[in-house]
C-alpha atoms as a PDB file:
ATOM      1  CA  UNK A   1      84.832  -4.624  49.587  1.00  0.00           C
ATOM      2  CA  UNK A   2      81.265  -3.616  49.988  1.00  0.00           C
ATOM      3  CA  UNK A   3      79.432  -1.433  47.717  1.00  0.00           C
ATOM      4  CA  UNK A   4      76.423   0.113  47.978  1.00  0.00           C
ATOM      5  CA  UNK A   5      73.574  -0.768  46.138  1.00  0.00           C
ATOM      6  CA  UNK A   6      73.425   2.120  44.138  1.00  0.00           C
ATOM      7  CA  UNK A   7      77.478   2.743  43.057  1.00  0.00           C
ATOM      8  CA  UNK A   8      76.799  -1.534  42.426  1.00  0.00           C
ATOM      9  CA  UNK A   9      73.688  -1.273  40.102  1.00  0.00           C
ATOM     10  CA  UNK A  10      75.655   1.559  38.001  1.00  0.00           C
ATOM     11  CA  UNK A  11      78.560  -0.398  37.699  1.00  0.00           C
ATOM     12  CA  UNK A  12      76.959  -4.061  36.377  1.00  0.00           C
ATOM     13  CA  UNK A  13      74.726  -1.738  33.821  1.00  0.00           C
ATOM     14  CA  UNK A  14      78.102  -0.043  32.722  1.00  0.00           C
ATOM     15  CA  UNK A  15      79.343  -3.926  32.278  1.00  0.00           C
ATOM     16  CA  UNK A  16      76.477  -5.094  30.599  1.00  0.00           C
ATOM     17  CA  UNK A  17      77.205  -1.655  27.750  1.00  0.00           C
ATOM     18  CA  UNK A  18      80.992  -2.518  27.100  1.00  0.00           C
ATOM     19  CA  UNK A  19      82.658  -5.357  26.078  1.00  0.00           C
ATOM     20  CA  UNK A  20      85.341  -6.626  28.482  1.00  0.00           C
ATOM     21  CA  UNK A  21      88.479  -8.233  28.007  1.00  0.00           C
ATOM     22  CA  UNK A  22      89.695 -11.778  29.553  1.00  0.00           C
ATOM     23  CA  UNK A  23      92.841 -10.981  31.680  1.00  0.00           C
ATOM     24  CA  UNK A  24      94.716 -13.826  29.687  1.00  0.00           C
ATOM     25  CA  UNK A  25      93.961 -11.227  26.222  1.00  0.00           C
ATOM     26  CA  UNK A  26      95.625  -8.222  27.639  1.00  0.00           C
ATOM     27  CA  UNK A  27      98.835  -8.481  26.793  1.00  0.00           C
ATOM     28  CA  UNK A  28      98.588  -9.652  23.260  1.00  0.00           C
ATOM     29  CA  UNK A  29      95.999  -6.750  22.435  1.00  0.00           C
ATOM     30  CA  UNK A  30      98.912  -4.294  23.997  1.00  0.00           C
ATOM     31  CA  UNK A  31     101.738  -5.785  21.739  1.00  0.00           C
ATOM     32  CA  UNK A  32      98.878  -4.971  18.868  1.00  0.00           C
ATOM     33  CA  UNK A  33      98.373  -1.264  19.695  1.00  0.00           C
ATOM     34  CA  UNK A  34      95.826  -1.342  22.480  1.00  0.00           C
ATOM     35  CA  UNK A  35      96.082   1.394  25.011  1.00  0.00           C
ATOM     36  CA  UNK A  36      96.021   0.347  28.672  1.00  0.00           C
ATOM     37  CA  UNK A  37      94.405   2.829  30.745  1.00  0.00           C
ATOM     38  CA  UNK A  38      94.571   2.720  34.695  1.00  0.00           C
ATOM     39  CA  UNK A  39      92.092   4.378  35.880  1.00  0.00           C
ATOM     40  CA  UNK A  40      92.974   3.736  39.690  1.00  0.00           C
ATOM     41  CA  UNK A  41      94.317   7.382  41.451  1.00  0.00           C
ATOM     42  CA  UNK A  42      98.464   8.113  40.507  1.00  0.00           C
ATOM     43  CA  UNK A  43      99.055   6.394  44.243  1.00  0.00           C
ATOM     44  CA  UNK A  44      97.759   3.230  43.155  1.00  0.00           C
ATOM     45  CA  UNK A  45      99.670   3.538  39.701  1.00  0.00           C
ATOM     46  CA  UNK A  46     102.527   4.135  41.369  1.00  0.00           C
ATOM     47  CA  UNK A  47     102.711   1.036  43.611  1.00  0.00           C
ATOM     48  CA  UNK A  48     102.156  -1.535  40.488  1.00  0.00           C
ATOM     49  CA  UNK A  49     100.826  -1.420  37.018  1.00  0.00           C
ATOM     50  CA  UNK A  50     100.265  -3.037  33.492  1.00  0.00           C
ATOM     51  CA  UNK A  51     103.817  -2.439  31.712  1.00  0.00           C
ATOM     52  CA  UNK A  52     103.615   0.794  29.679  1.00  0.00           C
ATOM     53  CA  UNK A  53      99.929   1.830  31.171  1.00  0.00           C
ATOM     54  CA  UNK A  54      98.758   5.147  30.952  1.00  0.00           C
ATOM     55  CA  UNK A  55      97.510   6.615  33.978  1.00  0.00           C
ATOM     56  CA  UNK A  56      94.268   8.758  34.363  1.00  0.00           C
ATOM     57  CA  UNK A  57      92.482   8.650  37.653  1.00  0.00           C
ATOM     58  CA  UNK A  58      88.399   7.670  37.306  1.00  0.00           C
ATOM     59  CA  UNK A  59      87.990  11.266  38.742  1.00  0.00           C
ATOM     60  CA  UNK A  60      89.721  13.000  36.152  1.00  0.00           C
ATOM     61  CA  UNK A  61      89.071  10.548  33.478  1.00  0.00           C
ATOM     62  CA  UNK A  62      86.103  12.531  30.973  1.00  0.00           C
ATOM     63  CA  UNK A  63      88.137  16.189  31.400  1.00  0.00           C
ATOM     64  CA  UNK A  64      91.427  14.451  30.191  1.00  0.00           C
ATOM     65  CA  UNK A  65      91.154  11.975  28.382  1.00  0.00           C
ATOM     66  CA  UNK A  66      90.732  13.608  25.135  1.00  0.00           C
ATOM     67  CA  UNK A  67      94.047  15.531  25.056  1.00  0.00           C
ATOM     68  CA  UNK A  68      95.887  12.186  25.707  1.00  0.00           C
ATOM     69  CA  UNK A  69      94.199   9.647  23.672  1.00  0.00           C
ATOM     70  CA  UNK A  70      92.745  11.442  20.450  1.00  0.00           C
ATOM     71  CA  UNK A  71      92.217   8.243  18.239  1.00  0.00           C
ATOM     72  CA  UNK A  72      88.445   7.739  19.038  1.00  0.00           C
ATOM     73  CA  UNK A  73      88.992   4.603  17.247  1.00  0.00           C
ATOM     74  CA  UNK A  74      91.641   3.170  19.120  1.00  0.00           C
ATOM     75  CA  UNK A  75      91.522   0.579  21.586  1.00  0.00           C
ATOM     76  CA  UNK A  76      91.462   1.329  25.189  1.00  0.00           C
ATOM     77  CA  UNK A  77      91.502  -1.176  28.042  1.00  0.00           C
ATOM     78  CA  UNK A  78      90.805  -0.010  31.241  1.00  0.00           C
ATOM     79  CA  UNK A  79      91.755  -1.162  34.241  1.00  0.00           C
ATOM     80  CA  UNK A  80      91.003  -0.666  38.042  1.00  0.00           C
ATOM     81  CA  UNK A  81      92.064  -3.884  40.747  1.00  0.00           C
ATOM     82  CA  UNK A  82      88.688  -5.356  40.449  1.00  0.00           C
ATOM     83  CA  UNK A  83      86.722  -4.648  37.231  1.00  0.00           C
ATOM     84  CA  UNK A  84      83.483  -1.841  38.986  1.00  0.00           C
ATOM     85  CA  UNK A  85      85.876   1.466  38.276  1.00  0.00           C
ATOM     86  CA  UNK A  86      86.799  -0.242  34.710  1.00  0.00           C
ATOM     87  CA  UNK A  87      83.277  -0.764  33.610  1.00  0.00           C
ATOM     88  CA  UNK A  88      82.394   2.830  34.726  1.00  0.00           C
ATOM     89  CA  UNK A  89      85.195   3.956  32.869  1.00  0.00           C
ATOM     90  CA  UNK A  90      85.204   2.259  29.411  1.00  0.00           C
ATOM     91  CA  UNK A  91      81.075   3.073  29.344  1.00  0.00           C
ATOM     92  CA  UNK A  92      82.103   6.665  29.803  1.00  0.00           C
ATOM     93  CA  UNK A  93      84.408   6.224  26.734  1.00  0.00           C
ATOM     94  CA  UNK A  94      82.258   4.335  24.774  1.00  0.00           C
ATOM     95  CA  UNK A  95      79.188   7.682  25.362  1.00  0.00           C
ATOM     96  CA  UNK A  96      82.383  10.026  24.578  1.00  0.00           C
ATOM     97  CA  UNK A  97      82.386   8.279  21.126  1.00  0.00           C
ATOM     98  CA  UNK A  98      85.344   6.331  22.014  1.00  0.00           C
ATOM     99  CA  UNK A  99      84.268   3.159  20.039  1.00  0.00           C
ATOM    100  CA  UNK A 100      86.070   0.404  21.041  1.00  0.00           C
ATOM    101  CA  UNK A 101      86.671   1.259  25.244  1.00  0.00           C
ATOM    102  CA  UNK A 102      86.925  -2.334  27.247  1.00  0.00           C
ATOM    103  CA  UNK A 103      87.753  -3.282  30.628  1.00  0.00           C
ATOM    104  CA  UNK A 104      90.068  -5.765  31.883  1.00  0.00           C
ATOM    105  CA  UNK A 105      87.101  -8.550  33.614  1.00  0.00           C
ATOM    106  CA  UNK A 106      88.493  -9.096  36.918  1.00  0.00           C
ATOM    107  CA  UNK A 107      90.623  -6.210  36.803  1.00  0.00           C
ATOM    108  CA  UNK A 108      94.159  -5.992  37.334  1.00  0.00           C
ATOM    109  CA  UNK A 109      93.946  -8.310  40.084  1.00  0.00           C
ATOM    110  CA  UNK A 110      92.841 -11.084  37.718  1.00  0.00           C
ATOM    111  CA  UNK A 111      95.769  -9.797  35.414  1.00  0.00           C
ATOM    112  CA  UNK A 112      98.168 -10.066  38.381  1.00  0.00           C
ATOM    113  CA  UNK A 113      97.344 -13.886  38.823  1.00  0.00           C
ATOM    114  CA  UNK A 114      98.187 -14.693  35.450  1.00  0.00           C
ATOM    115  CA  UNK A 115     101.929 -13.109  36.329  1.00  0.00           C
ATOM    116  CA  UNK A 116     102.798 -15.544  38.918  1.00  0.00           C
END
């Protein structure tokens, strides 16, 4: 997909502020507590997800996140199919105060490949 130049220069300088995760990691950080946060809309959830992922679309994601995910210490991964929505997403956390917010690199897509 093309992005503009714009959406595409917020989303690398949202990479370059969080740390991301290698899709190979995911799972094991999950079995240790991690919380994995799609970010994609509920349709998008609904037709294939990380195992036990929480759902909060990127629209919706700085109004509701607090009420579901109080620990701002805990780990979040999140997750969109590529990795642009995820970066955007855990660099919100992280300026919420949400200290350790990541993003699946490569996205769920990346995940996905590991799984077959």
């Amino acid at each position: 997909m093309a992005y503009t130049e714009k959406f595409q220069a917020m989303a690398d300088a949202a990479r370059a502020a969080v740390n991301e995760v290698q899709p190979e990691d995911v799972d094991a950080l999950i079995a240790d507590g991690a919380i994995a946060l799609d970010i994609r809309d509920p349709d998008e959830h609904a037709a294939g997800h990380i195992d036990g992922s929480m759902n909060i679309s990127r629209g919706k994601l700085e109004m509701n996140v607090e009420g579901q995910i109080t620990d701002m210490d805990a780990t979040i991964i999140c997750y969109c199919n590529a990795f642009n929505r995820g970066a955007l997403s855990a660099a919100s956390l992280k300026d919420m105060g949400y200290k350790n917010a990541t993003f699946i690199a490569g996205g769920l897509n990346a995940y996905r490949k590991l799984k077959v």
